[in-house]
N, C-alpha and C. Protein backbone atom coordinates (compact mmCIF):
# COMPACT_ATOMS: atom_id res chain seq x y z
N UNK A 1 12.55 -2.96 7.16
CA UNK A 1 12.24 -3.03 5.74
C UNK A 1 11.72 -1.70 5.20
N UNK A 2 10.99 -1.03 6.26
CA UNK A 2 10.10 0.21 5.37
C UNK A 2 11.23 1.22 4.97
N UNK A 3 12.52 1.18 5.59
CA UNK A 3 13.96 2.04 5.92
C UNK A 3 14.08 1.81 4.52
N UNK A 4 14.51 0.53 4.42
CA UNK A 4 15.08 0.20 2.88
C UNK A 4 14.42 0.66 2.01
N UNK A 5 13.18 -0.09 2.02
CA UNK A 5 12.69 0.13 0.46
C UNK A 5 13.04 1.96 0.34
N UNK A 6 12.06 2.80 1.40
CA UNK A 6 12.61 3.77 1.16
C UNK A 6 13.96 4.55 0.96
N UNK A 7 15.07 3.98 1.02
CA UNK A 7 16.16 4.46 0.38
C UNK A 7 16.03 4.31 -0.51
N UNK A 8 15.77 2.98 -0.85
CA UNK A 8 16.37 2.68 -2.66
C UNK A 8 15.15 3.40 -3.46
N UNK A 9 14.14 3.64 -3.03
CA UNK A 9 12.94 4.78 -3.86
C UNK A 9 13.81 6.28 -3.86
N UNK A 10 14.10 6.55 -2.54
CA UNK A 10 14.42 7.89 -3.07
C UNK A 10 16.08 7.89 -3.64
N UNK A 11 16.39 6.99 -3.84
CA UNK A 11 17.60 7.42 -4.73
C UNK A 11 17.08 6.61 -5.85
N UNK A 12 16.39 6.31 -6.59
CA UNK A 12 15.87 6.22 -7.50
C UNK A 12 15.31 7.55 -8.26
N UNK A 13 14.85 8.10 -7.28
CA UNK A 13 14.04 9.59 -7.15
C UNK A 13 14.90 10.70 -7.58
N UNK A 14 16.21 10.30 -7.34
CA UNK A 14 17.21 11.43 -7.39
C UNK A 14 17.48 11.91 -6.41
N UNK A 15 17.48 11.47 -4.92
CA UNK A 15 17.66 12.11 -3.94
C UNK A 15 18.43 11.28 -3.04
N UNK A 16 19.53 11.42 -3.05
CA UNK A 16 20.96 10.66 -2.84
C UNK A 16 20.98 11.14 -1.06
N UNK A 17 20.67 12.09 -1.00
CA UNK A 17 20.98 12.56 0.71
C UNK A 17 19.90 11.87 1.55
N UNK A 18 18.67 11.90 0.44
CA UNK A 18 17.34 11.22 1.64
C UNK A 18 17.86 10.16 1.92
N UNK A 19 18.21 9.29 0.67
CA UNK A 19 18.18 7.78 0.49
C UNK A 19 19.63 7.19 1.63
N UNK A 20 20.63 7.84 1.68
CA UNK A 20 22.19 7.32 2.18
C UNK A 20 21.17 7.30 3.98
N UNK A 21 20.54 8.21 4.31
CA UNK A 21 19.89 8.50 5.73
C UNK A 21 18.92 7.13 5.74
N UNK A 22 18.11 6.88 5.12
CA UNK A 22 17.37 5.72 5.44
C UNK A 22 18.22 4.73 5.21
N UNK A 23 19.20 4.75 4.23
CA UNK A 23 20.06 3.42 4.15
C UNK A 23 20.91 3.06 5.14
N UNK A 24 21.48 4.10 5.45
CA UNK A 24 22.22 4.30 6.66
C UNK A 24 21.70 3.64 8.08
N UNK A 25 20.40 3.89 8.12
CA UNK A 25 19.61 3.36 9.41
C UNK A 25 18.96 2.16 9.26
N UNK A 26 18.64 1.40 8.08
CA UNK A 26 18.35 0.34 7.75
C UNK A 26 19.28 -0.88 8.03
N UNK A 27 20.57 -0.23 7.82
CA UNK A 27 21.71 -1.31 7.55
C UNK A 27 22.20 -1.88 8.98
N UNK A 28 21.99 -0.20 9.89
CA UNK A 28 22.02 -0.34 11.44
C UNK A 28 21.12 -0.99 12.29
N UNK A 29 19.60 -0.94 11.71
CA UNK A 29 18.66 -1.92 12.28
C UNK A 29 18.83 -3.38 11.76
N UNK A 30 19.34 -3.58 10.66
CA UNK A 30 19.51 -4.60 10.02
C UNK A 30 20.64 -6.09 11.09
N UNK A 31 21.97 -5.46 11.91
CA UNK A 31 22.52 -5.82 12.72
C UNK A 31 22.36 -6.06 13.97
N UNK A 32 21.36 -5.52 14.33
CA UNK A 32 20.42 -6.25 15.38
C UNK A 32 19.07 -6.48 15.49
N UNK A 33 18.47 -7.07 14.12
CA UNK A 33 17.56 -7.56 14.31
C UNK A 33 17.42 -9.28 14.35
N UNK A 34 16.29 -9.76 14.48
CA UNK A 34 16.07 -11.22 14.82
C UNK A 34 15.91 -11.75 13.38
N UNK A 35 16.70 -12.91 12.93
CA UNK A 35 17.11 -13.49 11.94
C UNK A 35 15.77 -14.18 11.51
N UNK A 36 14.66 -14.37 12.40
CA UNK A 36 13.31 -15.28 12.00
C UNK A 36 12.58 -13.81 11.56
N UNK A 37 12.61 -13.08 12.61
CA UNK A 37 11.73 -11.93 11.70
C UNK A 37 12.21 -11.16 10.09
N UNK A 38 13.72 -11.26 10.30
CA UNK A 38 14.05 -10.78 8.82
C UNK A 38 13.72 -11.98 7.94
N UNK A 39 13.81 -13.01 8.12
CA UNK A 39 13.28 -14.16 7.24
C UNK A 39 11.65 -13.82 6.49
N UNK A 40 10.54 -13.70 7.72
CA UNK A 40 9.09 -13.56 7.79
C UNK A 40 9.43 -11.86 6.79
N UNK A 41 9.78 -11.10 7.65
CA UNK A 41 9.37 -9.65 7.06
C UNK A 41 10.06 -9.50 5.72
N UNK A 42 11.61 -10.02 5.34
CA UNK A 42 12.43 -9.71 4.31
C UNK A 42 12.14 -10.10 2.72
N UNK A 43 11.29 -10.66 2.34
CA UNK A 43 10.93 -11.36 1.51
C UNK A 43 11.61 -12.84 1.36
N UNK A 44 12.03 -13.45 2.15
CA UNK A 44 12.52 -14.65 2.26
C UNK A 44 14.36 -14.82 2.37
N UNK A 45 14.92 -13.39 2.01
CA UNK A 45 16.09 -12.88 2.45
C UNK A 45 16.52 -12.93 3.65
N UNK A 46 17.53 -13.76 3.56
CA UNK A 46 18.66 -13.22 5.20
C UNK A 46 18.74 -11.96 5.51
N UNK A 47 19.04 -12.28 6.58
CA UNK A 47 19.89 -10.39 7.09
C UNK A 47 21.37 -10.28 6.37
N UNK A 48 21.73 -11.06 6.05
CA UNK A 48 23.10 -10.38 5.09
C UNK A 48 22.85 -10.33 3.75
N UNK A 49 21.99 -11.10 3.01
CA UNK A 49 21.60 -10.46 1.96
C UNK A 49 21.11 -9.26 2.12
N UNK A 50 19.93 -9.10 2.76
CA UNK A 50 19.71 -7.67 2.52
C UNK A 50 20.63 -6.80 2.85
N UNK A 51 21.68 -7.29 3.85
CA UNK A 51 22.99 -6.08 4.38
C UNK A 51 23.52 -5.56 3.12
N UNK A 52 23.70 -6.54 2.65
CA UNK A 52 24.60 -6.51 1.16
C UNK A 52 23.59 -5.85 0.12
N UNK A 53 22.28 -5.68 0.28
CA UNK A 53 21.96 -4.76 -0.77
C UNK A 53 22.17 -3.51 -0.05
N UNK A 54 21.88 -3.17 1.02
CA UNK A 54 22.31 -1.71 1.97
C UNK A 54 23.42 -1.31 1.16
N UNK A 55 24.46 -1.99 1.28
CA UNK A 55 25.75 -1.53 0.87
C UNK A 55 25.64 -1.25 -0.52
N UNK A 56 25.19 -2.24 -1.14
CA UNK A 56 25.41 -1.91 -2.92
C UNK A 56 24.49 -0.60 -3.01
N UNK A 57 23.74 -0.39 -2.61
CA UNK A 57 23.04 0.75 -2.78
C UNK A 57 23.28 2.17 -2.26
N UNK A 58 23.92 1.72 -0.75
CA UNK A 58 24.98 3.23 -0.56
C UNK A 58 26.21 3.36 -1.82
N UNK A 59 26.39 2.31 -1.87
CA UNK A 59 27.75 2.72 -3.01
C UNK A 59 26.80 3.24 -3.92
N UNK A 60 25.92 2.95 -4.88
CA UNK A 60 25.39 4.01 -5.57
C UNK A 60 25.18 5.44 -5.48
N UNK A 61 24.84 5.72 -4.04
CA UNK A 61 24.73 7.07 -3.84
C UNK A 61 25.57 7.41 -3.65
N UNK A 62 26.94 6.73 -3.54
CA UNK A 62 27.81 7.91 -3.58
C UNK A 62 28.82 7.67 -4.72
N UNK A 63 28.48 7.26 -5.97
CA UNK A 63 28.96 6.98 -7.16
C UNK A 63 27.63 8.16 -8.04
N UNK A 64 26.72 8.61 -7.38
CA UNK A 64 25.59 9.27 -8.37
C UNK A 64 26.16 10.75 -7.81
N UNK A 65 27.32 11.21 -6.39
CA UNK A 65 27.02 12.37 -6.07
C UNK A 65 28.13 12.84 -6.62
């Protein structure tokens, strides 16, 4: 989670290269993590919801570069 949020802050920020790197590694921890802890830690989100914001949000950064 701390991966994510920080992408989507720094491409909020304007910083498309920080953000694709944490998104990038978020999306990769995201596929093997434990489906009860992404439940507890995710805000009540699956692991493919949040996958699926990974993605919508890399596509931003590379629709902003």
């Amino acid at each position: 989670m701390p991966r994510l949020r920080g992408g989507i802050v720094a491409r909020r920020l304007g910083r498309p290269a920080d953000a694709r790197t944490r998104l990038t590694a978020a999306r990769r921890l995201l596929e093997t993590e434990d489906p009860f802890r992404l439940l507890l830690f995710g805000g009540g989100f699956a692991g493919d919801a949040l996958a699926q914001l990974c993605d919508a949000e890399l596509r931003a950064c590379e629709a902003a570069a």
